[in-house]
PDB file of N, CA and C in Angstrom:
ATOM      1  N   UNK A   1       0.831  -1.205   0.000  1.00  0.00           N
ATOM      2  CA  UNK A   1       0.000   0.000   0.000  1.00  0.00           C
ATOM      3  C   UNK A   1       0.869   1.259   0.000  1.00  0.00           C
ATOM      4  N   UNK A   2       1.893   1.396   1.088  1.00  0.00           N
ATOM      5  CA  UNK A   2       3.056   2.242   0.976  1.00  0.00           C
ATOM      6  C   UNK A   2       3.275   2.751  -0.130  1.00  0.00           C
ATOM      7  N   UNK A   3       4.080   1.756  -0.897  1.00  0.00           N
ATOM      8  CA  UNK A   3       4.404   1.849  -2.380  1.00  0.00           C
ATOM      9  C   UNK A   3       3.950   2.172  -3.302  1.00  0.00           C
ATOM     10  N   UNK A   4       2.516   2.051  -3.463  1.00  0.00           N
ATOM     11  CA  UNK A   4       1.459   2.594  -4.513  1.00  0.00           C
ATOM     12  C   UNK A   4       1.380   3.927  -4.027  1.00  0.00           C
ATOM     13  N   UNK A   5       1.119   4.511  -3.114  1.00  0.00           N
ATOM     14  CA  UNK A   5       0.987   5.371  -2.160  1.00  0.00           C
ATOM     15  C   UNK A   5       1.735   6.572  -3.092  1.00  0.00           C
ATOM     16  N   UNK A   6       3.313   6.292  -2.526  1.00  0.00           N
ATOM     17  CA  UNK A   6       4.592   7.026  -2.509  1.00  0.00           C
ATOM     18  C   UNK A   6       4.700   7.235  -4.201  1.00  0.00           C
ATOM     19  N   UNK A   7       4.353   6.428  -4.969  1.00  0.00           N
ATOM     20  CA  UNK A   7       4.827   6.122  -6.350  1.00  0.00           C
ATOM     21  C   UNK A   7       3.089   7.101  -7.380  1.00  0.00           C
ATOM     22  N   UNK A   8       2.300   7.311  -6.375  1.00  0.00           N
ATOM     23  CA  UNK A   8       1.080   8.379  -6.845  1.00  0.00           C
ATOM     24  C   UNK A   8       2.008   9.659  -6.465  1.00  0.00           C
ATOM     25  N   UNK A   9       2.445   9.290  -5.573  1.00  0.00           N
ATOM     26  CA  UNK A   9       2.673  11.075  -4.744  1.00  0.00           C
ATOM     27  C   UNK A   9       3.955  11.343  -6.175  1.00  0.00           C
ATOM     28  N   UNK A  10       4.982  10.610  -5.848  1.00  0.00           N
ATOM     29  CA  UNK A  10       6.104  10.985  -7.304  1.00  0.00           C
ATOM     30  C   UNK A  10       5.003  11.445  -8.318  1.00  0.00           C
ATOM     31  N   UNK A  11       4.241  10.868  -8.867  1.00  0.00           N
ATOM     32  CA  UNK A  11       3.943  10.911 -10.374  1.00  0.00           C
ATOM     33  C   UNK A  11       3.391  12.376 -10.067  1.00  0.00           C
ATOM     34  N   UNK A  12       2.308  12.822  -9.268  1.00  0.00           N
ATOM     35  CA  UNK A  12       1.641  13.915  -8.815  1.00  0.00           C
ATOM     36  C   UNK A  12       2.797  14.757  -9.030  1.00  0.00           C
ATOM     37  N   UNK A  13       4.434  14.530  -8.380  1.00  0.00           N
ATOM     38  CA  UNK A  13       5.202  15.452  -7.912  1.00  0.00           C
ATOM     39  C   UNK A  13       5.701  16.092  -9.437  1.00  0.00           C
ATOM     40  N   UNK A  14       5.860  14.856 -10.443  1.00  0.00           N
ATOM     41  CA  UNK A  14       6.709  14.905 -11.721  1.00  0.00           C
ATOM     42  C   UNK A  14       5.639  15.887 -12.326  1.00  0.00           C
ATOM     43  N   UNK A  15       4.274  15.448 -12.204  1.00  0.00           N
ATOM     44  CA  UNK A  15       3.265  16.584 -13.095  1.00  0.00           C
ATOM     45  C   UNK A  15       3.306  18.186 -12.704  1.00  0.00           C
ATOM     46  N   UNK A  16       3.372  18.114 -11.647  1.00  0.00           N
ATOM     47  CA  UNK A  16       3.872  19.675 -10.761  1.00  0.00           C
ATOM     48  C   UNK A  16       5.293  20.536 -11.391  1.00  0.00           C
ATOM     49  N   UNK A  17       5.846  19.273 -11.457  1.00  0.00           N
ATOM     50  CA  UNK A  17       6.890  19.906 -12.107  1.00  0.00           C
ATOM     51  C   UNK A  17       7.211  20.190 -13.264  1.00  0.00           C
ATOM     52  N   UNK A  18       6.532  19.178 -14.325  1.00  0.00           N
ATOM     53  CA  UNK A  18       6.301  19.474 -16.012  1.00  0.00           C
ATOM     54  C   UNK A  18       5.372  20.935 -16.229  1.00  0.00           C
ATOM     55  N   UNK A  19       3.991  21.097 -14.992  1.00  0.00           N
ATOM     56  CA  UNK A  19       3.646  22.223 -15.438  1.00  0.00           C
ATOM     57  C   UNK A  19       4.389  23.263 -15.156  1.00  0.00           C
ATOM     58  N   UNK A  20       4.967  23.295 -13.803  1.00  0.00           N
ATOM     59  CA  UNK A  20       5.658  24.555 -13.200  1.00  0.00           C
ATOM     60  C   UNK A  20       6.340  25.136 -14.617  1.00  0.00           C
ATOM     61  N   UNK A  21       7.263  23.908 -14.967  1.00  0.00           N
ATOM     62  CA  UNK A  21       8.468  24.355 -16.128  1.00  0.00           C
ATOM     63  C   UNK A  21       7.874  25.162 -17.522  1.00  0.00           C
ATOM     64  N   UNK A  22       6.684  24.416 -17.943  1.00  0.00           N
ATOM     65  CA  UNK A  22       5.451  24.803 -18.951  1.00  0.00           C
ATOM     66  C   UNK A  22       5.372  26.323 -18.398  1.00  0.00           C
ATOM     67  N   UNK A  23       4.707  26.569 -17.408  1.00  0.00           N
ATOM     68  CA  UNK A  23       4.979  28.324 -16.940  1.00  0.00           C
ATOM     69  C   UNK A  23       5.479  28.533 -17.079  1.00  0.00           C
ATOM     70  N   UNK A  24       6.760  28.687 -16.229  1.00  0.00           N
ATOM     71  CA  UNK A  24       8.422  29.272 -16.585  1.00  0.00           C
ATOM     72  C   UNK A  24       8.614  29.364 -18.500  1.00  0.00           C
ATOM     73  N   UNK A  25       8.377  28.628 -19.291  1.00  0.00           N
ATOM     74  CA  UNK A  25       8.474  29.051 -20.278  1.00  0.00           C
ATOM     75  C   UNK A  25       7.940  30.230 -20.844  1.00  0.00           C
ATOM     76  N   UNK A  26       6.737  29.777 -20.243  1.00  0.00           N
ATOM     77  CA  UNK A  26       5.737  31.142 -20.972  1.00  0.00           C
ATOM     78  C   UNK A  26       5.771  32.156 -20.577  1.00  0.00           C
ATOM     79  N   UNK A  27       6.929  32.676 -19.702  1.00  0.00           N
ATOM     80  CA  UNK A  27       6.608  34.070 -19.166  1.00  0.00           C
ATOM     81  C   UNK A  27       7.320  34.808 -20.263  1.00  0.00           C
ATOM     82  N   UNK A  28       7.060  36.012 -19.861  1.00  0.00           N
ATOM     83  CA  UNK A  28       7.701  36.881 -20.829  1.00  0.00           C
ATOM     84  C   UNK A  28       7.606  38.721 -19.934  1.00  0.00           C
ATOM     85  N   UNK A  29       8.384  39.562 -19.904  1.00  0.00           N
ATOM     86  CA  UNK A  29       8.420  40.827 -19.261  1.00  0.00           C
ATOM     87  C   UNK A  29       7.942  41.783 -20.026  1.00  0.00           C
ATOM     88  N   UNK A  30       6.363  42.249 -19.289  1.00  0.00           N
ATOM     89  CA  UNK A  30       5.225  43.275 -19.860  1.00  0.00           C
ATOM     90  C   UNK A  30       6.643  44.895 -19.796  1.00  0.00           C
ATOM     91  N   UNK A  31       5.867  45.369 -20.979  1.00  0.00           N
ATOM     92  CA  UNK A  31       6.656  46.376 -21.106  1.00  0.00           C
ATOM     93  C   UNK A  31       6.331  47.867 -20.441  1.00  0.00           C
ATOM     94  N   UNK A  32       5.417  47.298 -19.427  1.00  0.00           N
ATOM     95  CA  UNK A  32       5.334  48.067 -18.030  1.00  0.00           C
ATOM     96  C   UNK A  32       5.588  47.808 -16.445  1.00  0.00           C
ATOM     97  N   UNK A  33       6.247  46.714 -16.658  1.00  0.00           N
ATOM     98  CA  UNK A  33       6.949  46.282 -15.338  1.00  0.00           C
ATOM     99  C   UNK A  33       7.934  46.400 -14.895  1.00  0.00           C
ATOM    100  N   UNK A  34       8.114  46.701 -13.929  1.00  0.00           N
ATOM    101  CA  UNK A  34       9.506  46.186 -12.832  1.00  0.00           C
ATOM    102  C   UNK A  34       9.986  45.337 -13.324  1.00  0.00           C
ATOM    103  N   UNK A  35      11.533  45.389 -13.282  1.00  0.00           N
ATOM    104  CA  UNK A  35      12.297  44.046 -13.278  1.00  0.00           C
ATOM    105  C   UNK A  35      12.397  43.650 -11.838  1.00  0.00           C
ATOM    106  N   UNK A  36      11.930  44.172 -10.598  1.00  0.00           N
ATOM    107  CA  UNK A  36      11.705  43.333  -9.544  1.00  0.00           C
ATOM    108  C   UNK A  36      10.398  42.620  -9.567  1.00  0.00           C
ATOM    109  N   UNK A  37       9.496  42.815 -10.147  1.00  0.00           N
ATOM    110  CA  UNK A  37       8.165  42.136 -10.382  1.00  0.00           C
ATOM    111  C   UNK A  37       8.352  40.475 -11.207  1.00  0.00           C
ATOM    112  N   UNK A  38       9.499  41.082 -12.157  1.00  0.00           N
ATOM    113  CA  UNK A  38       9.038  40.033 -13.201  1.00  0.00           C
ATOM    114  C   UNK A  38      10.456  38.748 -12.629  1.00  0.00           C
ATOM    115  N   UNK A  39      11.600  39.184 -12.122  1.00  0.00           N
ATOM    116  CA  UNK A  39      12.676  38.275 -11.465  1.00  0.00           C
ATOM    117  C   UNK A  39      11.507  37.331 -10.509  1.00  0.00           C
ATOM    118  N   UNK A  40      10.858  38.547  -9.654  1.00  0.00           N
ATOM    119  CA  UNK A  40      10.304  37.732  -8.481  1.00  0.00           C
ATOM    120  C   UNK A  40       9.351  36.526  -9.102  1.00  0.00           C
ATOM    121  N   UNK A  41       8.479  36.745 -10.267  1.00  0.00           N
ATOM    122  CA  UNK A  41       8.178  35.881 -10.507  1.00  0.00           C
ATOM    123  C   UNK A  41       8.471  34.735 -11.229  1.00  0.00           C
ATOM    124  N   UNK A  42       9.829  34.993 -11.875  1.00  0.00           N
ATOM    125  CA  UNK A  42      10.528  33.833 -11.861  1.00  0.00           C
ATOM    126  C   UNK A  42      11.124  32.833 -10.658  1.00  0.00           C
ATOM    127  N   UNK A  43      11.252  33.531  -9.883  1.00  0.00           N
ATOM    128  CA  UNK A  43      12.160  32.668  -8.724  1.00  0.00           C
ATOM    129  C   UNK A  43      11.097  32.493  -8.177  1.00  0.00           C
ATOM    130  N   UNK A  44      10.009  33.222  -7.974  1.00  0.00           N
ATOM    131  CA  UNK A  44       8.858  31.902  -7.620  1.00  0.00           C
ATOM    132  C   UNK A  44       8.860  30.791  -7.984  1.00  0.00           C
ATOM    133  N   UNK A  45       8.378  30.437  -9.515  1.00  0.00           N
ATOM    134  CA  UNK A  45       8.235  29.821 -10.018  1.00  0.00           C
ATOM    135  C   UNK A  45       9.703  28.427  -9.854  1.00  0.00           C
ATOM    136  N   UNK A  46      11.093  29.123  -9.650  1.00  0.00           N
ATOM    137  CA  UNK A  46      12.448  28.146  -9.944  1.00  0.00           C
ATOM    138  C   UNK A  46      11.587  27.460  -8.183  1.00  0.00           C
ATOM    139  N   UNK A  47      11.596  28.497  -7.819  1.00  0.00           N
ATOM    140  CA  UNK A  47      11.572  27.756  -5.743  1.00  0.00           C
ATOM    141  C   UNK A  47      10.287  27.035  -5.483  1.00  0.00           C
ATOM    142  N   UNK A  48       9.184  26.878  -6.414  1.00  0.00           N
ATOM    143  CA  UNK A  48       8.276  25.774  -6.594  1.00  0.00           C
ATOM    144  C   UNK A  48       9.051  24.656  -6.644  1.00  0.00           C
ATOM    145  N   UNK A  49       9.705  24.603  -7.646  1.00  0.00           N
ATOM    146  CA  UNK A  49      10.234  23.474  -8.376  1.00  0.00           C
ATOM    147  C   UNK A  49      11.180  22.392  -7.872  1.00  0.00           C
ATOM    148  N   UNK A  50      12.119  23.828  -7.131  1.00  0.00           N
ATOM    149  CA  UNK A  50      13.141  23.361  -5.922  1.00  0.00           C
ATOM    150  C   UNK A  50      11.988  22.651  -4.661  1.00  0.00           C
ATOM    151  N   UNK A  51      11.034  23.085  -4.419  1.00  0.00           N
ATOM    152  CA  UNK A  51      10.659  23.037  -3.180  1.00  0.00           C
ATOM    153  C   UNK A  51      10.361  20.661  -3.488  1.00  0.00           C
ATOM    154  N   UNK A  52       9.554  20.685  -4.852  1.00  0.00           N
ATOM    155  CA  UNK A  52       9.290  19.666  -5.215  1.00  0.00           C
ATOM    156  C   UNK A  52      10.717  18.748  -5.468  1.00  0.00           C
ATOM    157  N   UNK A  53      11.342  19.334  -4.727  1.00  0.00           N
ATOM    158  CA  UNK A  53      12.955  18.184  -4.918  1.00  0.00           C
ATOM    159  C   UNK A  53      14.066  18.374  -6.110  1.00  0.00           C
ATOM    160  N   UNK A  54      13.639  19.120  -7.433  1.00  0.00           N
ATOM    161  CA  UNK A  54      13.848  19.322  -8.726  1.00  0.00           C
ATOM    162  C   UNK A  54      15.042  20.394  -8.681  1.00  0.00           C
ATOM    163  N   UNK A  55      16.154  19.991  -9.377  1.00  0.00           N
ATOM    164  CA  UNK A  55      17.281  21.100  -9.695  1.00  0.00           C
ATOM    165  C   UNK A  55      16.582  21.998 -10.774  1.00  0.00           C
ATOM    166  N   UNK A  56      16.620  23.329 -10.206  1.00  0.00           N
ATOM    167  CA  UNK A  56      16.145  24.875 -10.784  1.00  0.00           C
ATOM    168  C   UNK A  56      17.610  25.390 -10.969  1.00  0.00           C
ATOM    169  N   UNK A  57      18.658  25.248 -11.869  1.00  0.00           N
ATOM    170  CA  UNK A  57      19.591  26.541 -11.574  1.00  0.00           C
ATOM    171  C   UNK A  57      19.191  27.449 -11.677  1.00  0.00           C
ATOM    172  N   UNK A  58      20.096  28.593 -10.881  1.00  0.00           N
ATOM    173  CA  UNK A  58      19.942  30.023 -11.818  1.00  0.00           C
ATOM    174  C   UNK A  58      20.565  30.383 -12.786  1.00  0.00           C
ATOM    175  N   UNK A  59      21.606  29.836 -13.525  1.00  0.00           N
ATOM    176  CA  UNK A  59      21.611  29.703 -15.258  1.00  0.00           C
ATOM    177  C   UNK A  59      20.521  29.739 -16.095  1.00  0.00           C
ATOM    178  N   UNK A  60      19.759  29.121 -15.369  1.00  0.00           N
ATOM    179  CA  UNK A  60      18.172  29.155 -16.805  1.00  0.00           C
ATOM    180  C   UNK A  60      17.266  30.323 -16.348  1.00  0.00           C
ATOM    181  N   UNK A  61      17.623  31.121 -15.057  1.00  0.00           N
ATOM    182  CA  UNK A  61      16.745  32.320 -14.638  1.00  0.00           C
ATOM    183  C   UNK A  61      17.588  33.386 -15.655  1.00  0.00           C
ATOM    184  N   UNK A  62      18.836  33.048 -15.566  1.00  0.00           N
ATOM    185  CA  UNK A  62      19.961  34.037 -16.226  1.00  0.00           C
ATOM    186  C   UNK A  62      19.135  34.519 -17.767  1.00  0.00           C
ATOM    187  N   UNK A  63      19.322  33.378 -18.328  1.00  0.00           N
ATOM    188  CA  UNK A  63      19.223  33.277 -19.646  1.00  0.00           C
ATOM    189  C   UNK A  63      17.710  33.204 -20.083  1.00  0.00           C
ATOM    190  N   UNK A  64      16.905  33.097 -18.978  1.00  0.00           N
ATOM    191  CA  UNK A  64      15.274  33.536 -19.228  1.00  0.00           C
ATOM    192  C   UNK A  64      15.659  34.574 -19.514  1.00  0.00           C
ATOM    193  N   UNK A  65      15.853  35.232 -18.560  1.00  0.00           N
ATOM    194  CA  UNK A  65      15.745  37.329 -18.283  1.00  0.00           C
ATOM    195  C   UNK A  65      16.415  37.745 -19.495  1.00  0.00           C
ATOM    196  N   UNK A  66      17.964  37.247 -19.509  1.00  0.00           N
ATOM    197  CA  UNK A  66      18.241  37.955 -21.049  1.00  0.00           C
ATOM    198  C   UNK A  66      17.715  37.660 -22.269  1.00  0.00           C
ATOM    199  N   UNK A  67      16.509  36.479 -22.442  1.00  0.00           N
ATOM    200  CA  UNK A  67      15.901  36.384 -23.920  1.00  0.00           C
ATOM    201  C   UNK A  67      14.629  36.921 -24.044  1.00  0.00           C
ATOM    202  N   UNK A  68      14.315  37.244 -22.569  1.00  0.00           N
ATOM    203  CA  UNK A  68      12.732  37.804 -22.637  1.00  0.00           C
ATOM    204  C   UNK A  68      12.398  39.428 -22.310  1.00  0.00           C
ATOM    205  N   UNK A  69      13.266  40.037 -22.034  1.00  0.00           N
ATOM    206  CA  UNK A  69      13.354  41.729 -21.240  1.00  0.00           C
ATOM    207  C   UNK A  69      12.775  42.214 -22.612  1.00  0.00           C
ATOM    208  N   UNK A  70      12.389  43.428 -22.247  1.00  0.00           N
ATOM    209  CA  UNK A  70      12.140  44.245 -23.043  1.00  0.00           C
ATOM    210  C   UNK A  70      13.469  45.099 -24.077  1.00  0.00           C
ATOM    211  N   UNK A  71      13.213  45.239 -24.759  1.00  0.00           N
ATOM    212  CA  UNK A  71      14.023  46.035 -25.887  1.00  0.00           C
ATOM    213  C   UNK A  71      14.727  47.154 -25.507  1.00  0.00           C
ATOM    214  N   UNK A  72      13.855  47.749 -24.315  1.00  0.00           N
ATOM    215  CA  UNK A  72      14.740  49.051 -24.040  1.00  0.00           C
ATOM    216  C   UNK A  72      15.688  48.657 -22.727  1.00  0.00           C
ATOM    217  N   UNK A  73      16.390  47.240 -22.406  1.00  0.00           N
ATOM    218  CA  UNK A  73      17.188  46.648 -21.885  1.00  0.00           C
ATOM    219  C   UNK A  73      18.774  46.090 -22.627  1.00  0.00           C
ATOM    220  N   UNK A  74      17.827  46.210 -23.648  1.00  0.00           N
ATOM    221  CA  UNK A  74      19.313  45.607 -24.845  1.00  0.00           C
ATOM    222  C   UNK A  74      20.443  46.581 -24.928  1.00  0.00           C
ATOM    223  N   UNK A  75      20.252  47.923 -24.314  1.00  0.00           N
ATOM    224  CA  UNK A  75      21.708  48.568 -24.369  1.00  0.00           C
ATOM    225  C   UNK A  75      22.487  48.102 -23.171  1.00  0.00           C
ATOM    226  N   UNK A  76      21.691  48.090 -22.069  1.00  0.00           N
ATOM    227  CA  UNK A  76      22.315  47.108 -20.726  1.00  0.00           C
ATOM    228  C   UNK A  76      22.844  45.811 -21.361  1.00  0.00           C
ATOM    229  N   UNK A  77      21.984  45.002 -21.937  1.00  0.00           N
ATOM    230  CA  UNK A  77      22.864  43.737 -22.058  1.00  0.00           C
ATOM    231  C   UNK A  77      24.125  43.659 -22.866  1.00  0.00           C
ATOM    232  N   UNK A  78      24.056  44.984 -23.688  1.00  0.00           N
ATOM    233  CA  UNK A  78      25.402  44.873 -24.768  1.00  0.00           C
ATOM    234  C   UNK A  78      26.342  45.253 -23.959  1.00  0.00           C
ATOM    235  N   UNK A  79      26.398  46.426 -22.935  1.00  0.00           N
ATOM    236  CA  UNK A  79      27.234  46.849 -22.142  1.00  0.00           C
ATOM    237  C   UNK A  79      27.858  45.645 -21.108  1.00  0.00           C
ATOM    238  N   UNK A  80      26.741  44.496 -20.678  1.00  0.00           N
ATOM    239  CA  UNK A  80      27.174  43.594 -20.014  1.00  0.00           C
ATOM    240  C   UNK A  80      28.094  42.460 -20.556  1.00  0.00           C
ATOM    241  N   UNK A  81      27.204  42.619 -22.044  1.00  0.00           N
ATOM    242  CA  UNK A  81      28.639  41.301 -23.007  1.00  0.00           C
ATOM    243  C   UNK A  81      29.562  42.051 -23.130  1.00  0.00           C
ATOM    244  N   UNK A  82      30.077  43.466 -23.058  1.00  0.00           N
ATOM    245  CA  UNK A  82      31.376  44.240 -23.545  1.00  0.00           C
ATOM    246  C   UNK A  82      31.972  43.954 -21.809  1.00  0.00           C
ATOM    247  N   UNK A  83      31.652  43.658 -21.340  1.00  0.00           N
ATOM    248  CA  UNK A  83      32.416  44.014 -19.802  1.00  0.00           C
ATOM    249  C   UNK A  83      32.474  42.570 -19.490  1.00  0.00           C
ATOM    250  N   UNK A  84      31.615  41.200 -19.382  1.00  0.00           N
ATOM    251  CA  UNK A  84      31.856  40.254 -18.466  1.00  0.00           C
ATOM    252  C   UNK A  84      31.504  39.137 -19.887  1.00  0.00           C
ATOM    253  N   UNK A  85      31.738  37.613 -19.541  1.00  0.00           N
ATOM    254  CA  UNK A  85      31.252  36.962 -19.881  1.00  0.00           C
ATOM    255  C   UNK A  85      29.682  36.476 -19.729  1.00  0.00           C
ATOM    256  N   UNK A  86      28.222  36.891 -20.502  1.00  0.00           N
ATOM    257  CA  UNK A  86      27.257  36.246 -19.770  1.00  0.00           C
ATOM    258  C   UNK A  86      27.123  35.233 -19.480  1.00  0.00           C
ATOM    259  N   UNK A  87      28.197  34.114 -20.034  1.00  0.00           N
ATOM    260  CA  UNK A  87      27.433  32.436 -19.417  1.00  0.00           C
ATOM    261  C   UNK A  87      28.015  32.510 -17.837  1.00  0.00           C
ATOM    262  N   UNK A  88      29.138  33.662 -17.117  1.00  0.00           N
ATOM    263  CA  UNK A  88      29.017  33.129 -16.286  1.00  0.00           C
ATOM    264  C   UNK A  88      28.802  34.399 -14.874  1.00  0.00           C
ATOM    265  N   UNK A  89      27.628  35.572 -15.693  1.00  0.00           N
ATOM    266  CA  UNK A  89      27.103  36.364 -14.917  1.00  0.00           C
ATOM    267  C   UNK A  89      26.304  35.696 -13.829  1.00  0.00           C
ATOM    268  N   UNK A  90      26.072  36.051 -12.346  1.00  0.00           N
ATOM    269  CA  UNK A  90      25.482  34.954 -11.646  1.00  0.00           C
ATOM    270  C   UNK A  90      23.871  36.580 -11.432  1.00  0.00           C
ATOM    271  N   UNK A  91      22.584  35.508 -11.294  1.00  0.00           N
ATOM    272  CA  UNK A  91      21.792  35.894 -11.162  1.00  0.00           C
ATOM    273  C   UNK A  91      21.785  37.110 -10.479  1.00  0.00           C
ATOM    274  N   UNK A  92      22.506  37.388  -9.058  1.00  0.00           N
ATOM    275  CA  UNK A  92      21.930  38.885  -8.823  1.00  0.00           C
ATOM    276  C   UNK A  92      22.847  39.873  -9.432  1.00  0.00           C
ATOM    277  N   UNK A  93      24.011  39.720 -10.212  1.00  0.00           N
ATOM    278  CA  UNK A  93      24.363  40.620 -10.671  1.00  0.00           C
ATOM    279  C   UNK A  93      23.568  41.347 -11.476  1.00  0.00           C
ATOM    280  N   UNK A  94      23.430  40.083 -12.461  1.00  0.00           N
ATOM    281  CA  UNK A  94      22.054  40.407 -13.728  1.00  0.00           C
ATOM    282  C   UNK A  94      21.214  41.246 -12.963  1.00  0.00           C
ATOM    283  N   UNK A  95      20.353  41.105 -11.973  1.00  0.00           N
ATOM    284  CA  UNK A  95      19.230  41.744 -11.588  1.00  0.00           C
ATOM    285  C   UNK A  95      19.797  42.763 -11.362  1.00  0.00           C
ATOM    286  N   UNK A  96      20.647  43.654 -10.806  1.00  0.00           N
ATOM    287  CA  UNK A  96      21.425  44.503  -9.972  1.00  0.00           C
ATOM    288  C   UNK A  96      21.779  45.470 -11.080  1.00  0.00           C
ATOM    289  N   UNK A  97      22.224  45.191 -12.298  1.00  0.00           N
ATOM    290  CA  UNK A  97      22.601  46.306 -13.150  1.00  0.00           C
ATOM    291  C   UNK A  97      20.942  46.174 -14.199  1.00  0.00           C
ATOM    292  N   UNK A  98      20.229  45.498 -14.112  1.00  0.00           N
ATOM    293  CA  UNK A  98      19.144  45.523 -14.605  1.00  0.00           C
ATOM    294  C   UNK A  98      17.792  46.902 -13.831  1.00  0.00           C
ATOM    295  N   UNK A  99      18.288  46.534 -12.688  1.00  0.00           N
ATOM    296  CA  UNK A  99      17.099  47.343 -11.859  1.00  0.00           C
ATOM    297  C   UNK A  99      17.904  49.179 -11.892  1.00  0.00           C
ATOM    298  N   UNK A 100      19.135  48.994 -12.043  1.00  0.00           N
ATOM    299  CA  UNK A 100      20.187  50.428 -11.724  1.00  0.00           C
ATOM    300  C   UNK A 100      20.067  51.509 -13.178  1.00  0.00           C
ATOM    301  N   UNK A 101      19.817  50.058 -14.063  1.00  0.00           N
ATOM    302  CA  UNK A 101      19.301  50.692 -15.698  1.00  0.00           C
ATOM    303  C   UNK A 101      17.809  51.645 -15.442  1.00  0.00           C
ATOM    304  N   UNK A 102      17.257  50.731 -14.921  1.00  0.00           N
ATOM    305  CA  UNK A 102      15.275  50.892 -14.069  1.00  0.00           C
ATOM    306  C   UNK A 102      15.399  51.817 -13.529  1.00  0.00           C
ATOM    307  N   UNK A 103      16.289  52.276 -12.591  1.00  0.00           N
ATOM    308  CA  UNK A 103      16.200  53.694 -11.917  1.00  0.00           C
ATOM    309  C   UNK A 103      16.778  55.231 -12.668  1.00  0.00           C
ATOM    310  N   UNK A 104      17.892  54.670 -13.063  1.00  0.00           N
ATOM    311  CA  UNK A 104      18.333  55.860 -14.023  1.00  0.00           C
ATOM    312  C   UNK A 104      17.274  56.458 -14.877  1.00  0.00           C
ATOM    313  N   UNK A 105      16.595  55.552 -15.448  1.00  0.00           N
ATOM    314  CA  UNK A 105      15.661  55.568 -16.551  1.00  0.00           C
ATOM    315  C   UNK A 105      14.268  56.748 -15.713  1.00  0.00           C
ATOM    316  N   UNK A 106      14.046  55.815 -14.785  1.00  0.00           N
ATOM    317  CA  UNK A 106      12.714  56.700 -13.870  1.00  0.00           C
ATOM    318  C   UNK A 106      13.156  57.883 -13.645  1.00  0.00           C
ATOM    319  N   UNK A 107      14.520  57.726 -13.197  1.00  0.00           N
ATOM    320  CA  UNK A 107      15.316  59.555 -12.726  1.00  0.00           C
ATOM    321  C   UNK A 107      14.890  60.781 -13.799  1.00  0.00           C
ATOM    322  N   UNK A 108      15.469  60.173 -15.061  1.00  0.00           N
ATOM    323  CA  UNK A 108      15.030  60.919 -16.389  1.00  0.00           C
ATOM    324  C   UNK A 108      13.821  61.417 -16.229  1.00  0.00           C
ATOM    325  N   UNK A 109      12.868  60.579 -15.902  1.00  0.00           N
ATOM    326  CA  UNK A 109      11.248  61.000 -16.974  1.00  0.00           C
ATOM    327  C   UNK A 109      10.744  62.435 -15.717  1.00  0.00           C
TER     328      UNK A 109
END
């Protein structure tokens, strides 16, 4: 009984985790948001996943954020490939010159 038990709960756990990942794909950053809005809801989404036992790096949060930001981010990211390597920027840097872009920008208007 155990065994049937434990081996529902896995399968339950694996479906949790195929959808979580199914989300995580589909997000994408509204071109009226925070980049603290839209990180946070990625790392929601990675710390679901983690929570269900599942390796989340933050390599794939990395490389979400830089394929999905908005357009008026792409001078930040060129400035970031002229200065560092991105495969091995670690997540809060990314966020950190992402949000510093976010404020300068608000300073302006």
């Amino acid at each position: 009984y155990l065994r049937s038990e434990y081996q529902g709960c896995e399968r339950t756990k694996g479906m949790q985790v195929l959808n979580l990942g199914r989300e995580f794909e589909m997000q994408s950053m509204k071109e009226t948001e925070k980049i603290k809005g839209y990180t946070d809801r990625l790392l929601g989404i990675a710390n679901r996943v983690r929570l269900l036992g599942k390796d989340f790096p933050d390599e794939r949060i990395v490389q979400k954020i830089l394929v999905t930001i908005p357009e008026k981010y792409e001078s930040k990211i060129s400035a970031l490939e002229e200065s560092k390597d991105l495969s091995t920027i670690t997540l809060g840097e990314l966020i950190n010159a992402l949000q510093a872009q976010e404020q300068r920008r608000m300073l302006r208007q």
